[in-house]
Protein backbone atom coordinates (compact mmCIF):
# COMPACT_ATOMS: atom_id res chain seq x y z
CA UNK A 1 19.12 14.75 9.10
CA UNK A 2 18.17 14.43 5.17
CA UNK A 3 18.64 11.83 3.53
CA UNK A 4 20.45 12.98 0.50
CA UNK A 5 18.73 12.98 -3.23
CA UNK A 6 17.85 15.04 -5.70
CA UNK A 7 14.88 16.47 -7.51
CA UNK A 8 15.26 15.93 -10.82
CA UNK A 9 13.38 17.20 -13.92
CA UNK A 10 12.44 13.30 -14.75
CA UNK A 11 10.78 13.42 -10.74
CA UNK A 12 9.05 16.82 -11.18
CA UNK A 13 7.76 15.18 -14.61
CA UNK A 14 6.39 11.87 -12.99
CA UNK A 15 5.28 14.27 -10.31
CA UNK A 16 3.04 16.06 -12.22
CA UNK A 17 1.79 12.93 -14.31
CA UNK A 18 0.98 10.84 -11.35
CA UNK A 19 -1.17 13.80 -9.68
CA UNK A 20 -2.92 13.85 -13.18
CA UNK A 21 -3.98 10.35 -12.63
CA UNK A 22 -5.15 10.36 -9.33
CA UNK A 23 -6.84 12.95 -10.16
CA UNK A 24 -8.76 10.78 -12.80
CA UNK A 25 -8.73 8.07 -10.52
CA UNK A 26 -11.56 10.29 -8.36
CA UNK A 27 -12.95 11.52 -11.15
CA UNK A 28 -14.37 8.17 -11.88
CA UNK A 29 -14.76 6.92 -8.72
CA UNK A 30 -11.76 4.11 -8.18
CA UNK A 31 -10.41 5.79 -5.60
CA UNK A 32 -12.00 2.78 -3.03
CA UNK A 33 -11.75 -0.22 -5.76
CA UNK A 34 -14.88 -2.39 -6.29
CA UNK A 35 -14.93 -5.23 -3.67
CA UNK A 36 -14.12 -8.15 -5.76
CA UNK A 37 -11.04 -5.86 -7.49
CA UNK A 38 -9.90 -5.71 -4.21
CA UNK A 39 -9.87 -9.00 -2.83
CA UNK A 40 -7.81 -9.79 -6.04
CA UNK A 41 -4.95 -6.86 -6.17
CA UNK A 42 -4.43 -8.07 -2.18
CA UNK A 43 -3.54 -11.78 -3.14
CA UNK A 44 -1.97 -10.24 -5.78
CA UNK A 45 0.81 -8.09 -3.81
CA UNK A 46 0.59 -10.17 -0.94
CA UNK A 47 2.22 -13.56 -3.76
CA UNK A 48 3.94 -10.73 -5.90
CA UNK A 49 5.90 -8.97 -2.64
CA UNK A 50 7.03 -12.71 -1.08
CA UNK A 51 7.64 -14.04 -4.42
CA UNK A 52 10.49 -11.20 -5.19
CA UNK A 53 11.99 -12.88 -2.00
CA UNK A 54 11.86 -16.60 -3.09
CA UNK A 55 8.31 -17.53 -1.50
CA UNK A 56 7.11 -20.43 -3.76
CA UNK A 57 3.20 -20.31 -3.06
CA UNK A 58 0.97 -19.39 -6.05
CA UNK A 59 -1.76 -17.09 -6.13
CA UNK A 60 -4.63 -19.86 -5.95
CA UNK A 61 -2.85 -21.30 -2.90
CA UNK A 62 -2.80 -17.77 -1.44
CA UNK A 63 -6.58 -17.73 -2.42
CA UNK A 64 -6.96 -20.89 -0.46
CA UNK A 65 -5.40 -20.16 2.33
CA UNK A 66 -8.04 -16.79 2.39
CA UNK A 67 -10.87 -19.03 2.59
CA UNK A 68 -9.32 -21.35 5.72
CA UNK A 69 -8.56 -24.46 3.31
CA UNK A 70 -5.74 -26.77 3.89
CA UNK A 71 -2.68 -26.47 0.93
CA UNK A 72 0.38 -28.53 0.51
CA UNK A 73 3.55 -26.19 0.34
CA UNK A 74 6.92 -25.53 2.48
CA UNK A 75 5.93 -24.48 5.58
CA UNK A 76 8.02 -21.49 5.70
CA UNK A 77 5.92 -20.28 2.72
CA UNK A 78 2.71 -20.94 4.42
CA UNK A 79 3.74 -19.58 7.39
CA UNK A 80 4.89 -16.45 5.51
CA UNK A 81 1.71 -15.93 3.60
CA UNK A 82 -0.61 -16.41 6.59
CA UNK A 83 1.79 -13.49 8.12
CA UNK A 84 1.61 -11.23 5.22
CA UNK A 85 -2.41 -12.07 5.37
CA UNK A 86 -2.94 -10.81 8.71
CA UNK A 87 -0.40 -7.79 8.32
CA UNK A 88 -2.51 -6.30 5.10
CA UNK A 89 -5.85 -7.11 7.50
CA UNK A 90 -4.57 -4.75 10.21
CA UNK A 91 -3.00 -2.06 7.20
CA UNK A 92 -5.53 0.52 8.96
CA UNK A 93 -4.28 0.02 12.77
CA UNK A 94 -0.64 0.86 11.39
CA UNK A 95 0.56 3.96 11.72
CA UNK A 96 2.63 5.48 8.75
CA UNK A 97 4.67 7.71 11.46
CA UNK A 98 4.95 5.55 14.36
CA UNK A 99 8.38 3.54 15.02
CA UNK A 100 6.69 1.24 17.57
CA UNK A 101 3.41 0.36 14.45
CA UNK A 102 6.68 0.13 12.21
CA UNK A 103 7.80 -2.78 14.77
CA UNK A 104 4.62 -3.99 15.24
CA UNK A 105 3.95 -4.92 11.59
CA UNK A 106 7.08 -6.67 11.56
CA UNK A 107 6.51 -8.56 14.60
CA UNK A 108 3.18 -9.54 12.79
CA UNK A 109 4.80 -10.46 9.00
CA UNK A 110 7.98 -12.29 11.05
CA UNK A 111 6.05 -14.41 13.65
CA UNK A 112 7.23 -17.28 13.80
CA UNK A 113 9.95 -16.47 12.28
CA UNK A 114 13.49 -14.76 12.17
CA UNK A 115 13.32 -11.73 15.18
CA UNK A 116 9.83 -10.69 14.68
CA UNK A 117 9.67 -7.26 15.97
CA UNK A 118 13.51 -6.56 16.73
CA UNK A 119 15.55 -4.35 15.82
CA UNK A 120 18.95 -6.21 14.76
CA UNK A 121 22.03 -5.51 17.23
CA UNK A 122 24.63 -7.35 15.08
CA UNK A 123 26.42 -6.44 11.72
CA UNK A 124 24.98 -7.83 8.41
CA UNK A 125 25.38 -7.86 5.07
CA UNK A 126 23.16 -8.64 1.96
CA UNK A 127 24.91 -11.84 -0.62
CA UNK A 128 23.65 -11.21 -4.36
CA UNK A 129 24.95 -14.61 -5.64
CA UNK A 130 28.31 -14.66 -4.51
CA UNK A 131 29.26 -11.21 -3.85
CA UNK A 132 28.40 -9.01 -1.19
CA UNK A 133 25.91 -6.07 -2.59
CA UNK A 134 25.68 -4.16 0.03
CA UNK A 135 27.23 -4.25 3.81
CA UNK A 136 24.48 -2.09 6.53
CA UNK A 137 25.22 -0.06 8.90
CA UNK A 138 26.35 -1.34 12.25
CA UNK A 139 24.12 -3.25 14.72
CA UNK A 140 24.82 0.34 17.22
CA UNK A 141 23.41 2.10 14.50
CA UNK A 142 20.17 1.05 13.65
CA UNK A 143 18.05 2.54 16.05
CA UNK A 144 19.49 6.32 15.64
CA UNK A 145 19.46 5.70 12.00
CA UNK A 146 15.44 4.88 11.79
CA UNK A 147 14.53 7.60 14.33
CA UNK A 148 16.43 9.88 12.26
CA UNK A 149 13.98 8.40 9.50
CA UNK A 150 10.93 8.77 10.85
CA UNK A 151 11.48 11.92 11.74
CA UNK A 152 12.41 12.94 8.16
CA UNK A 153 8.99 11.62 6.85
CA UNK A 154 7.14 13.44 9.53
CA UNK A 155 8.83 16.84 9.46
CA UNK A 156 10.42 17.38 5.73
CA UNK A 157 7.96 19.22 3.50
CA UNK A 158 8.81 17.47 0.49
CA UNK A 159 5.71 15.77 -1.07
CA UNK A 160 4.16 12.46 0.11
CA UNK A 161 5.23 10.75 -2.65
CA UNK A 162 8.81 11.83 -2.80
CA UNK A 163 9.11 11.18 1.03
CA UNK A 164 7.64 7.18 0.41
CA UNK A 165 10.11 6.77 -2.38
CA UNK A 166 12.93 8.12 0.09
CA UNK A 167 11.72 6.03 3.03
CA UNK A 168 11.76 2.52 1.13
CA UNK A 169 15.08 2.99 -0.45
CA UNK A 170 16.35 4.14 3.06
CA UNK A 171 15.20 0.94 4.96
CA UNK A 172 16.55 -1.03 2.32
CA UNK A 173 20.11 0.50 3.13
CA UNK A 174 19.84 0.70 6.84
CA UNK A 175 18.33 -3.06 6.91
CA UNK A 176 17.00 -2.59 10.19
CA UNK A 177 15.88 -6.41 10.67
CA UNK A 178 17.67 -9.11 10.42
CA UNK A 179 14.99 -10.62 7.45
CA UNK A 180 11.60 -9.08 6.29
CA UNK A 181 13.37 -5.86 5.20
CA UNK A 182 12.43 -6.09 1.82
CA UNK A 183 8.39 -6.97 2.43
CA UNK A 184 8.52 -3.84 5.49
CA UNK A 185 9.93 -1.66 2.68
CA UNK A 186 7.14 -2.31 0.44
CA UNK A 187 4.16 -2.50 2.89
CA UNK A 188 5.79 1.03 4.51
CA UNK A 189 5.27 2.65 1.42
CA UNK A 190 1.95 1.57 0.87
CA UNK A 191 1.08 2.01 4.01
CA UNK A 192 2.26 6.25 3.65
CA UNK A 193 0.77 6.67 0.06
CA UNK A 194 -2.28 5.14 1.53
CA UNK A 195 -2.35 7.55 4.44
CA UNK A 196 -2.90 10.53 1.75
CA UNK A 197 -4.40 8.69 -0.89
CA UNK A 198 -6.75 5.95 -0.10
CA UNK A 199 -6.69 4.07 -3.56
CA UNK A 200 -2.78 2.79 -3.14
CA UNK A 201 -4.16 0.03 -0.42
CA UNK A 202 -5.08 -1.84 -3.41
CA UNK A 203 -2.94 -0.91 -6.25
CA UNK A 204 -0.49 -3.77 -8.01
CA UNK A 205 2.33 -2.40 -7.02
CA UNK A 206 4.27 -5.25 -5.76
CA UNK A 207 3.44 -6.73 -8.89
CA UNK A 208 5.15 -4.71 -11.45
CA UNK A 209 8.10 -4.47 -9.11
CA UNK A 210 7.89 -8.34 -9.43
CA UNK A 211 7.95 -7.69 -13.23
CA UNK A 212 10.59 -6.01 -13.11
CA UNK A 213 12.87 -7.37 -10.27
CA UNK A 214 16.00 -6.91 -11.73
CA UNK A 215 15.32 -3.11 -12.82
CA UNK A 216 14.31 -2.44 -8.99
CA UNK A 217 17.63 -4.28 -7.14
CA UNK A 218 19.87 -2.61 -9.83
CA UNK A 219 18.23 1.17 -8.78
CA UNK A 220 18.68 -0.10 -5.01
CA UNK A 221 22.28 -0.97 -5.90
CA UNK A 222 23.30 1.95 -8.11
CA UNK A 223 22.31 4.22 -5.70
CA UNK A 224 24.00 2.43 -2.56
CA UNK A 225 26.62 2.91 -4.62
CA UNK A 226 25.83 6.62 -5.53
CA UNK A 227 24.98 6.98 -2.34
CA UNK A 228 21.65 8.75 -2.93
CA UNK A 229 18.45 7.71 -3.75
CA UNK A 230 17.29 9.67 -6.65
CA UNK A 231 17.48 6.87 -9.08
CA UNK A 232 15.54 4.49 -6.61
CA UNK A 233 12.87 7.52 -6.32
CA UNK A 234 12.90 7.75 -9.90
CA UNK A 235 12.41 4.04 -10.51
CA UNK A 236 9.46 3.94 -7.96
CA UNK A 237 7.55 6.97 -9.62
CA UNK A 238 7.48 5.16 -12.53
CA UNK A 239 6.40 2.16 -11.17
CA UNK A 240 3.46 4.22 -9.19
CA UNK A 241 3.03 5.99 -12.48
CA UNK A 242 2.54 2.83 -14.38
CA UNK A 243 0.07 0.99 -11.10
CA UNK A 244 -2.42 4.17 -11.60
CA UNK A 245 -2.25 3.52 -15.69
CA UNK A 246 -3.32 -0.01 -15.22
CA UNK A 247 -6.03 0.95 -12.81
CA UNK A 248 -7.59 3.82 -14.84
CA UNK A 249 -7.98 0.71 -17.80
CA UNK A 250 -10.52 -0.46 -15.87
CA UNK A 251 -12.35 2.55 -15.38
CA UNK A 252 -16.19 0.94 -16.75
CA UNK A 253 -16.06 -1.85 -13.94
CA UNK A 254 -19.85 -2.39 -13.00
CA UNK A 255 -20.22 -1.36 -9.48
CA UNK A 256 -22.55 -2.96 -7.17
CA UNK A 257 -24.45 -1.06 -4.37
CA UNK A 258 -22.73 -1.93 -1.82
CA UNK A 259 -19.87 -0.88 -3.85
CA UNK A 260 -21.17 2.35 -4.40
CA UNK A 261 -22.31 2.84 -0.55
CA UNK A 262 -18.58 2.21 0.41
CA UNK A 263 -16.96 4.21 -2.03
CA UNK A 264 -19.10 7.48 -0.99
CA UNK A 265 -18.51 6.48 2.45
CA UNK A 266 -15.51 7.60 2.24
CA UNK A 267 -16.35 10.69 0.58
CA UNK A 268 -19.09 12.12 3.02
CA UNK A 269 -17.79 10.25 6.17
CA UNK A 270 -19.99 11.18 9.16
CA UNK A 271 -22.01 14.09 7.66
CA UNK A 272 -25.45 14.18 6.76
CA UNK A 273 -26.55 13.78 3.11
CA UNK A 274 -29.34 13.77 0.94
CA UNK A 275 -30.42 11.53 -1.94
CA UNK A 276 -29.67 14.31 -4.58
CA UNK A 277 -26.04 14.48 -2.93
CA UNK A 278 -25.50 10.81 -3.25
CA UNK A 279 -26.68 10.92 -6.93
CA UNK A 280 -24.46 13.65 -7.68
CA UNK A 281 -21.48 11.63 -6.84
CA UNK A 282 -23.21 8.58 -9.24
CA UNK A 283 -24.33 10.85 -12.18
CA UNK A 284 -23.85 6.92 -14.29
CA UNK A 285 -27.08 5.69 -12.48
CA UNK A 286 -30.53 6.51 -11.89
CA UNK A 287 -32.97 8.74 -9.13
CA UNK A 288 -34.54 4.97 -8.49
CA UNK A 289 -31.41 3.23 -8.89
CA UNK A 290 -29.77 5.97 -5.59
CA UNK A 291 -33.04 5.20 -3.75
CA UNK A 292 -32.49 1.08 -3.91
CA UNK A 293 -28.77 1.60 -2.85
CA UNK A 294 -29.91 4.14 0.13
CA UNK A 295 -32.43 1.46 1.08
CA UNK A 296 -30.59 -1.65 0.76
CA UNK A 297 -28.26 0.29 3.03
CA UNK A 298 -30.63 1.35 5.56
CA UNK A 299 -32.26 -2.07 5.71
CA UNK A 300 -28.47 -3.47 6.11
CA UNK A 301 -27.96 -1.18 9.00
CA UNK A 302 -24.75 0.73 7.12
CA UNK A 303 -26.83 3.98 7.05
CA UNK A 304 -29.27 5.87 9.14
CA UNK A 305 -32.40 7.60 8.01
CA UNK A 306 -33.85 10.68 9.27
CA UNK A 307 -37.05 12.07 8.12
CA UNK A 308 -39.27 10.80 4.79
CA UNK A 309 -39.64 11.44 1.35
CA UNK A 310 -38.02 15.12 -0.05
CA UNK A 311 -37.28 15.53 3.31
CA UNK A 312 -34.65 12.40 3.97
CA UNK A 313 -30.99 13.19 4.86
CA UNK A 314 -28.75 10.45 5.62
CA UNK A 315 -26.23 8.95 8.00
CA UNK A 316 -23.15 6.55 8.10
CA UNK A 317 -23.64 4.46 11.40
């Protein structure tokens, strides 16, 4: 069954916009970030998506807890950091249309704590101060309800980016777990934009819905209450919209090598190439400049080279 919502002019418009812009994002090569932008938009959605649910650790804590050094925080926090950690490590084991990776990144994010992995069996509901925002569906009902889901994002033909937007409001209402719904929501929707387009694994999203924290529970709310999630869809284009705007602003970011080896990596995957085919992908940087990366990469084992001189082509290993 589909869920219900509606394409609306102000979707087809972000729509259109956000294509535009990941468009540009190829265009200039940030479609696989520089390393070092990398390591810092992960800390960055990994505080920003625990923070929007009360975590309390900071993003040089976070840092330090990367590089194996000993903070001083609530242990629930740590605990929930190190989970998130390990859960954005393994983002490209999961499986954006499997129910059982769906539970398995859960069990991951939750160990340790509240029913990592498990469906909930019991009725909840979800306390905004002192009212009740929203009561989920029944205990009995939460296992039809997210193969009904799944199904939906594998079989609709709506676009990838509708069908995200859709998903995360969806497991939001059906609150599957007992705790961690929120986080899942947000990592699930990375995790499908991801599986089409290879620059969301880093993009700040988490952080501008951090920003603006209010905006996104009031969409969740108003359309619980509508019950459809075009204004949730709506509210997450613009966020996406807004994540690709502040990534194109730092379109001139100097790119090492090894940057530049990765990034066409995943543009030539496992076929041969040449040294005029990797320049054409780098038209910023010199015939020398190509050969150095090509043979700091052969010499580092992340290519294979067959033949000399004019004749050289090129291999991932």
């Amino acid at each position: 069954m589909k869920p219900p919502y509606e394409i609306t002019k102000k979707i087809l418009n972000l729509i259109a916009i956000i294509s535009e812009k990941i468009g540009e994002v190829n265009s200039v090569h940030l479609h696989k970030l520089p390393t070092e932008l990398r390591k810092k938009n992960r800390v960055k959605t990994i505080q920003s998506s625990l923070e929007i649910e009360g975590n309390t650790l900071t993003i040089e804590q976070i840092t330090a807890i990367i590089e194996n050094k000993r903070i001083v925080g609530p242990k629930k926090d740590i605990i929930e950091v190190k989970n998130a950690i390990s859960v954005y490590d393994k983002i490209d084991e999961l499986k954006p249309y499997s129910m059982s990776s769906f539970c398995k990144a859960h069990a991951i994010l939750m160990d340790g704590l509240e029913s990592p992995g498990r469906l909930r069996s019991k009725s909840v509901g979800i306390v905004k101060g002192s009212k009740i925002a929203h009561i989920a569906p029944k205990g009995v009902m939460v296992k039809p309800l997210m193969n009904d889901l799944f199904d939906y994002l594998k079989n609709d033909e709506d676009l990838i980016l509708i069908k995200s937007c859709v998903f995360h409001y969806e497991l939001e209402f059906i609150h599957p777990f007992l705790d961690g719904n929120g986080r899942m929501g947000r990592l699930w929707q990375t995790l499908i934009l991801k599986n089409k387009y290879p620059v969301f694994e880093f993009l700040p999203i988490e952080t501008l819905i951090k920003e603006r924290q209010t905006k996104y529970y009031n969409a969740l709310g108003i359309s619980d209450k509508k019950g459809t999630s075009t204004l949730f869809i709506e509210f997450m284009l613009e966020i996406i919209k807004e994540s690709l705007e502040e990534l194109l602003k730092i379109q001139n970011i100097a790119l090492t090598n090894l940057d530049r080896i990765n990034m066409y990596k995943s543009i030539i995957k496992n076929d041969f190439f040449t040294r005029k085919e990797y320049l054409r992908s780098f038209k910023e940087i010199s015939p020398s400049t190509a050969s150095r990366d090509l043979k700091f990469a052969v010499e580092n084992n992340i290519i294979e080279k067959f033949g000399d001189k004019n004749t050289a082509k090129y291999r991932f290993v």
